[in-house]
PDB file of N, CA and C in Angstrom:
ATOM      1  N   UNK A   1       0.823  -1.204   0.000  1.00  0.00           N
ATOM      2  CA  UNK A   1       0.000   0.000   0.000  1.00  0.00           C
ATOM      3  C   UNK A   1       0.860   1.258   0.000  1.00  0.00           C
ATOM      4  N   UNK A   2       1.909   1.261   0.714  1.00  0.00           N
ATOM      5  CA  UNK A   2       2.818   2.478   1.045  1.00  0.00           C
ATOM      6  C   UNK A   2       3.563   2.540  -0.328  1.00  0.00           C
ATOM      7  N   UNK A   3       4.128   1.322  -0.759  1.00  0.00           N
ATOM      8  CA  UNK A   3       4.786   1.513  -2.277  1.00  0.00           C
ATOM      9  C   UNK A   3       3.985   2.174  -3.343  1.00  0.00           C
ATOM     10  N   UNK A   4       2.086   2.317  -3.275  1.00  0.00           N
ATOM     11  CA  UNK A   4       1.428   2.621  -4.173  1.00  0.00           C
ATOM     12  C   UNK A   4       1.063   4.496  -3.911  1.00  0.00           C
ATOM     13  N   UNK A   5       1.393   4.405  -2.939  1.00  0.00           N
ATOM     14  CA  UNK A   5       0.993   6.022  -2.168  1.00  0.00           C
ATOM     15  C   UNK A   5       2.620   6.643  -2.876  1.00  0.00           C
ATOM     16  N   UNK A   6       3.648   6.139  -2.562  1.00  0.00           N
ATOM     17  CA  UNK A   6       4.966   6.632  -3.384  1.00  0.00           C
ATOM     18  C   UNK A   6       4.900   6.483  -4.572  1.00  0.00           C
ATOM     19  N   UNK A   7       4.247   5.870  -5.741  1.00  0.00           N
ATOM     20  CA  UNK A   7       4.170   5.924  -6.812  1.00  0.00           C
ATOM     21  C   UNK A   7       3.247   6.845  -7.221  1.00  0.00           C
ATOM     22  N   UNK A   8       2.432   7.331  -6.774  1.00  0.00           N
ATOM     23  CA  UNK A   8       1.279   7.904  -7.072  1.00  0.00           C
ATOM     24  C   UNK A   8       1.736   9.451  -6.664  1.00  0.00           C
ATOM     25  N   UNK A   9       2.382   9.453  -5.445  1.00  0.00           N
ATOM     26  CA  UNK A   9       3.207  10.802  -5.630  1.00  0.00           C
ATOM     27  C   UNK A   9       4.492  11.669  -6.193  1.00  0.00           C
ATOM     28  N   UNK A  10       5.303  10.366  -6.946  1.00  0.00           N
ATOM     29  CA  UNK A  10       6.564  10.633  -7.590  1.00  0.00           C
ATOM     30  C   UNK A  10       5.963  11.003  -8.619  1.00  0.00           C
ATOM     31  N   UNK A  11       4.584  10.263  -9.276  1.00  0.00           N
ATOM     32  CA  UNK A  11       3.777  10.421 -11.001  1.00  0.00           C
ATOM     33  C   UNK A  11       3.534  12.037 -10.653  1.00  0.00           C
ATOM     34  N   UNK A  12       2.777  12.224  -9.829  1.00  0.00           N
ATOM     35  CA  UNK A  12       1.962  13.396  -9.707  1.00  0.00           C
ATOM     36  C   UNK A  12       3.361  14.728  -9.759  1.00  0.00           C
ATOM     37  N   UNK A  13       4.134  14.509  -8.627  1.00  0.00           N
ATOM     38  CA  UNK A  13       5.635  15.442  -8.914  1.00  0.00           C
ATOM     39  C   UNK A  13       6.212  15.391 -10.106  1.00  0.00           C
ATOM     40  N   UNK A  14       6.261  14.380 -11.039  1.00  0.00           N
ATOM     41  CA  UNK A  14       6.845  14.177 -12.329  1.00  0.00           C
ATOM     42  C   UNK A  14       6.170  15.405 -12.997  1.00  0.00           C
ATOM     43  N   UNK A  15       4.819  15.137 -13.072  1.00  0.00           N
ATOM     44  CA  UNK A  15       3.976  16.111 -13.926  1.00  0.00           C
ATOM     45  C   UNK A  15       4.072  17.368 -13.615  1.00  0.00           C
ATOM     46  N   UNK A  16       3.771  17.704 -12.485  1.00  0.00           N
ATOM     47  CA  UNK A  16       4.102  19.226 -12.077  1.00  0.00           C
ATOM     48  C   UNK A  16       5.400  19.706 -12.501  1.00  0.00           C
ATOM     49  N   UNK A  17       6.564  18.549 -12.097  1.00  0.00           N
ATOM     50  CA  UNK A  17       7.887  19.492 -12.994  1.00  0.00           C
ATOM     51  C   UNK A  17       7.412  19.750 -13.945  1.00  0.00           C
ATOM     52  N   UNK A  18       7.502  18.824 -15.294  1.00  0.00           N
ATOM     53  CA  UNK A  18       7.047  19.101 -16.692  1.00  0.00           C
ATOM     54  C   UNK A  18       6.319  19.997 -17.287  1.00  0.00           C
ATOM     55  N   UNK A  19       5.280  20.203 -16.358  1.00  0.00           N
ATOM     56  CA  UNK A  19       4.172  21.130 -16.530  1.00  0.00           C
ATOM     57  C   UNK A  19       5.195  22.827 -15.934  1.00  0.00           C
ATOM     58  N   UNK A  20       5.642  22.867 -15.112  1.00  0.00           N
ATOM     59  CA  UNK A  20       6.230  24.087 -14.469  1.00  0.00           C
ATOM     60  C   UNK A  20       7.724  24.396 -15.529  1.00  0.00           C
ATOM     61  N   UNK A  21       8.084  23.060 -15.968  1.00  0.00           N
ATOM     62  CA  UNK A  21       9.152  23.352 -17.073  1.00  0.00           C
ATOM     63  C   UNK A  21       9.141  23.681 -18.105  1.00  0.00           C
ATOM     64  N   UNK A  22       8.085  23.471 -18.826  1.00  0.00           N
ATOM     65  CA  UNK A  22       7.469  23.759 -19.909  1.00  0.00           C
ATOM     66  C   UNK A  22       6.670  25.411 -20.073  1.00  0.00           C
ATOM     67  N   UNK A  23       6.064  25.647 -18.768  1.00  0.00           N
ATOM     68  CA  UNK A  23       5.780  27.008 -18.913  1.00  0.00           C
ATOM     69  C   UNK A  23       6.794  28.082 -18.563  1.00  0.00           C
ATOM     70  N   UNK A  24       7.999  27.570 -17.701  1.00  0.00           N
ATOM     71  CA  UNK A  24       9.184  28.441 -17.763  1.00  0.00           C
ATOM     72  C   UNK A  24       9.312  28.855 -18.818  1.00  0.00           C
ATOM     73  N   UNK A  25       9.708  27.736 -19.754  1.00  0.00           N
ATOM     74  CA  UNK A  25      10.279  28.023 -21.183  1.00  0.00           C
ATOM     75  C   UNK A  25       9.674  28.702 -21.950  1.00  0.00           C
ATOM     76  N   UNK A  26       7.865  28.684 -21.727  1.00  0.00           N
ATOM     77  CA  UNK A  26       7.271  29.303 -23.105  1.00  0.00           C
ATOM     78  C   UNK A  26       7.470  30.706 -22.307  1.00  0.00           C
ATOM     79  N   UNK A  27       7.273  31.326 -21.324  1.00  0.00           N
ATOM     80  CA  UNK A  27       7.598  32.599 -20.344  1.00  0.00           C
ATOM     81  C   UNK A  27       9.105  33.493 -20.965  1.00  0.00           C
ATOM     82  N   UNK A  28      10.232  32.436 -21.063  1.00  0.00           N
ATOM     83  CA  UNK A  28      11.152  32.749 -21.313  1.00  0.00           C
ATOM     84  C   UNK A  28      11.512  33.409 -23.005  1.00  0.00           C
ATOM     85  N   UNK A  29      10.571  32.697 -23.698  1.00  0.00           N
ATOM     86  CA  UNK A  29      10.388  32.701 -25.024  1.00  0.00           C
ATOM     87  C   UNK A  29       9.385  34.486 -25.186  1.00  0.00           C
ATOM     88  N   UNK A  30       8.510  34.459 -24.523  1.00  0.00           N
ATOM     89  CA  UNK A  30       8.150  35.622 -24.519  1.00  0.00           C
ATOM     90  C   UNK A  30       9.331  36.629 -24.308  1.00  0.00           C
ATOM     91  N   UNK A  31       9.476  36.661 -22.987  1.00  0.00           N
ATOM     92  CA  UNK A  31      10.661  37.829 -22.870  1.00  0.00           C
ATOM     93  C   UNK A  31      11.695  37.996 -23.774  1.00  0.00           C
ATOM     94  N   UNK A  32      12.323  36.900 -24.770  1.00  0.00           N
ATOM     95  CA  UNK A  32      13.213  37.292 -25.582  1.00  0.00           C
ATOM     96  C   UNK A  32      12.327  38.142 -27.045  1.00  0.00           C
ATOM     97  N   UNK A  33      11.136  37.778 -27.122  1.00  0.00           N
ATOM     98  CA  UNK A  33      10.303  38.522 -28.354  1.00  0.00           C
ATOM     99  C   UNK A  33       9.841  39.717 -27.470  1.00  0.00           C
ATOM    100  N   UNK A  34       9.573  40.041 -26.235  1.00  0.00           N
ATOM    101  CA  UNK A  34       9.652  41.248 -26.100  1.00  0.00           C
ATOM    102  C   UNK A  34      10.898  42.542 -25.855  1.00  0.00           C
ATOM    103  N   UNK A  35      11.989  41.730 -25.533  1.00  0.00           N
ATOM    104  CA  UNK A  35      12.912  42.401 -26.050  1.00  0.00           C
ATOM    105  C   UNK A  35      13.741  42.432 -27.455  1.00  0.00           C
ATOM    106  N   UNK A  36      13.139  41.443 -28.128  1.00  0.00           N
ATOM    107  CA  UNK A  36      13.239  41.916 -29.640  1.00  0.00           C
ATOM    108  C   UNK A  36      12.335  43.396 -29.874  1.00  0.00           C
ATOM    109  N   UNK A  37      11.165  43.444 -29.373  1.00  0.00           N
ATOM    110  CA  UNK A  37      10.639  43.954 -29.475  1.00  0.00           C
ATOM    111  C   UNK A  37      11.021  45.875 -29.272  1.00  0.00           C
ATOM    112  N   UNK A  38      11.368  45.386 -28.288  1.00  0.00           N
ATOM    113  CA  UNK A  38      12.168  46.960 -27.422  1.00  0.00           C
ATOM    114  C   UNK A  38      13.445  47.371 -28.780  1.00  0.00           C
ATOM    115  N   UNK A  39      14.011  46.518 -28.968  1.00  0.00           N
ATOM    116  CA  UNK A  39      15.611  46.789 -29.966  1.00  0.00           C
ATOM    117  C   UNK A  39      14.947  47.135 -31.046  1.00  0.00           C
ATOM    118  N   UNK A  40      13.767  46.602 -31.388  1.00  0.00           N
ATOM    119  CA  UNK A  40      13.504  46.762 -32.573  1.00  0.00           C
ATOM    120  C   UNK A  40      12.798  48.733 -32.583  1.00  0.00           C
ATOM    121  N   UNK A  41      12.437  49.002 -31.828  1.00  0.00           N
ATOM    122  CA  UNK A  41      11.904  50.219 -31.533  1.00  0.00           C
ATOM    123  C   UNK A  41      12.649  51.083 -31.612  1.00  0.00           C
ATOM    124  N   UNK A  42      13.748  50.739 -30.565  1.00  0.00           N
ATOM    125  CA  UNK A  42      14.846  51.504 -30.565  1.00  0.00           C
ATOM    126  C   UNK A  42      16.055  52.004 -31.782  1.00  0.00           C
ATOM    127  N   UNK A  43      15.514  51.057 -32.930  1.00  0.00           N
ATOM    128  CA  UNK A  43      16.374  50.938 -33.887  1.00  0.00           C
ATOM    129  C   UNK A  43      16.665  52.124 -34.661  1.00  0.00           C
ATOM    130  N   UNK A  44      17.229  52.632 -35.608  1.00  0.00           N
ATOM    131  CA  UNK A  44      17.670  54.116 -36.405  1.00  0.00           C
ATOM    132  C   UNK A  44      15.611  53.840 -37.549  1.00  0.00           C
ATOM    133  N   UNK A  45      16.270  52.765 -38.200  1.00  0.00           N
ATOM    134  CA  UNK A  45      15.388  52.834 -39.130  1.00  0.00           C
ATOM    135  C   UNK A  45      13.605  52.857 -38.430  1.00  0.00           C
ATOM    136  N   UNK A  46      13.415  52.325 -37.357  1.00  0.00           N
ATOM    137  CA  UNK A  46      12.085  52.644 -36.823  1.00  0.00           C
ATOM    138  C   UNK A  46      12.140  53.927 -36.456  1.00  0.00           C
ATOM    139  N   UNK A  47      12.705  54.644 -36.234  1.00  0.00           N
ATOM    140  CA  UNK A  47      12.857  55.931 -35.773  1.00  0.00           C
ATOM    141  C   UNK A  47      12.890  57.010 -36.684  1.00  0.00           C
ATOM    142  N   UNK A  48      13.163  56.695 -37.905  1.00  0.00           N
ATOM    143  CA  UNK A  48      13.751  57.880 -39.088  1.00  0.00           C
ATOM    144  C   UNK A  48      12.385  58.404 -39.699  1.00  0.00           C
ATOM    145  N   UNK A  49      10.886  57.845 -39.636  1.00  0.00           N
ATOM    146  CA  UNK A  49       9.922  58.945 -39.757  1.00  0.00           C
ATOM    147  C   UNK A  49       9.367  59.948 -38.678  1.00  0.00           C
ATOM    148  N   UNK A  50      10.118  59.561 -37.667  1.00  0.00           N
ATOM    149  CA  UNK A  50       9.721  60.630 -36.479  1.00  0.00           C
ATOM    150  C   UNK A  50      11.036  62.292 -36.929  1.00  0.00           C
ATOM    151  N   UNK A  51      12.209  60.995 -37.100  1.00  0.00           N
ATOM    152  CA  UNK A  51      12.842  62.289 -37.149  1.00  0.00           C
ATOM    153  C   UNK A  51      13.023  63.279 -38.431  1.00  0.00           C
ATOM    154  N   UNK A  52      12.463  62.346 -39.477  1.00  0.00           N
ATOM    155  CA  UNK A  52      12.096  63.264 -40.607  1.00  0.00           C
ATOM    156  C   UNK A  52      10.970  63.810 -40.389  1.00  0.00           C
ATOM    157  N   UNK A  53      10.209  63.642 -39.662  1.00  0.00           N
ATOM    158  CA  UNK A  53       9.046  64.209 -39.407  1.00  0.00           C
ATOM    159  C   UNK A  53       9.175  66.079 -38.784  1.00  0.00           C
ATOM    160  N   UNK A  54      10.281  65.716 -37.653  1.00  0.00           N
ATOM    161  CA  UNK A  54      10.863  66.628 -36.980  1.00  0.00           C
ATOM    162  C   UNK A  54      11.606  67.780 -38.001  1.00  0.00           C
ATOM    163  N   UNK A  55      12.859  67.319 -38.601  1.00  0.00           N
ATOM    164  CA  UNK A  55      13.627  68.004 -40.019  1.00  0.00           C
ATOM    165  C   UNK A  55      12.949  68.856 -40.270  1.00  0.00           C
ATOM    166  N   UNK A  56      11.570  67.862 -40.497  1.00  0.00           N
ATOM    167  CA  UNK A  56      10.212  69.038 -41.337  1.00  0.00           C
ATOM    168  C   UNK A  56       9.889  70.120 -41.138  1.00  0.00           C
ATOM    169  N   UNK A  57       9.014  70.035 -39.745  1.00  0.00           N
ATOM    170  CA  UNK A  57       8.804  71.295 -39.611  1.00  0.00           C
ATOM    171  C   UNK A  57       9.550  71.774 -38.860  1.00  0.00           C
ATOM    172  N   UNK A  58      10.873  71.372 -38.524  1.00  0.00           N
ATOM    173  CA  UNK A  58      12.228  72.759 -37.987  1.00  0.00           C
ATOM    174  C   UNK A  58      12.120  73.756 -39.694  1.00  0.00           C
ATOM    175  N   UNK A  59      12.403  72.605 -40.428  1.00  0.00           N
ATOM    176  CA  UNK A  59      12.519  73.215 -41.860  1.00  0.00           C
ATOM    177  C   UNK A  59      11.618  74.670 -41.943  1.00  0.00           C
ATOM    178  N   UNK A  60      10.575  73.934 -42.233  1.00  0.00           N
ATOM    179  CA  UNK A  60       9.156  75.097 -42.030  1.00  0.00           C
ATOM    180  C   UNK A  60       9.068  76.180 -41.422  1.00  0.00           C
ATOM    181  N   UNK A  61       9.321  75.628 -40.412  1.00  0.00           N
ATOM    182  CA  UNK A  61       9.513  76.942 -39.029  1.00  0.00           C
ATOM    183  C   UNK A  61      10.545  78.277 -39.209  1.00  0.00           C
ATOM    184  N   UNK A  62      11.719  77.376 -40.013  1.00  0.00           N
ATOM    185  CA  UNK A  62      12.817  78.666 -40.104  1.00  0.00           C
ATOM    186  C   UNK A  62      12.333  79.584 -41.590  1.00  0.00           C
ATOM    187  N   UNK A  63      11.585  78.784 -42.783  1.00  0.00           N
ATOM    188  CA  UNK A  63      11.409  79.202 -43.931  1.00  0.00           C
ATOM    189  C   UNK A  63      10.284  80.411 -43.389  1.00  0.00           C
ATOM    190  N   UNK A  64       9.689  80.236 -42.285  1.00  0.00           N
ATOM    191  CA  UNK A  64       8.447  80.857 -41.910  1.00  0.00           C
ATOM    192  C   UNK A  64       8.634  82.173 -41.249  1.00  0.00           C
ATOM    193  N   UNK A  65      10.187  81.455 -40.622  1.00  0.00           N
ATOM    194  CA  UNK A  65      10.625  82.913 -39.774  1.00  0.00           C
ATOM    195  C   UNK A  65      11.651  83.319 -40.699  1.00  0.00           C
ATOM    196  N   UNK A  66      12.440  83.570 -41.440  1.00  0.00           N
ATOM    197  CA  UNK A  66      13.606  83.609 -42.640  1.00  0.00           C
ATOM    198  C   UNK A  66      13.059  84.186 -43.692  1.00  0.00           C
ATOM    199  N   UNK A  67      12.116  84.163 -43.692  1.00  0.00           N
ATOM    200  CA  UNK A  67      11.694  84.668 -45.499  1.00  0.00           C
ATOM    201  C   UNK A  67      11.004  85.906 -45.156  1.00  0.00           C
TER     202      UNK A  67
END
């Protein structure tokens, strides 16, 4: 009886690792696509219609005050 109570709780611990190992990993998998995510933001080329955006109307602004 005692050998079946230890089998029945090594199965049950087996699963919980697996189960807790498995969602580490998919957890872990997130955080590396959300810091893809961040680099990718941070990058020149995600950034270059803000700052042409900017160019712009500095541009504007001086043609506005200059002319």
């Amino acid at each position: 009886m005692t050998f079946v109570l230890f089998a029945v709780i090594a199965v049950c611990l087996s699963v919980f690792v697996v189960l807790l190992a498995g969602r580490r990993r998919s957890n872990s998998d997130d955080a590396v696509a959300s810091f893809r995510q961040h680099l990718d933001a941070l990058s020149s080329e995600s950034r270059q219609h803000v700052i042409d955006r900017v160019q712009s109307q500095s541009n504007d602004s001086e043609t506005e005050h200059g002319a």
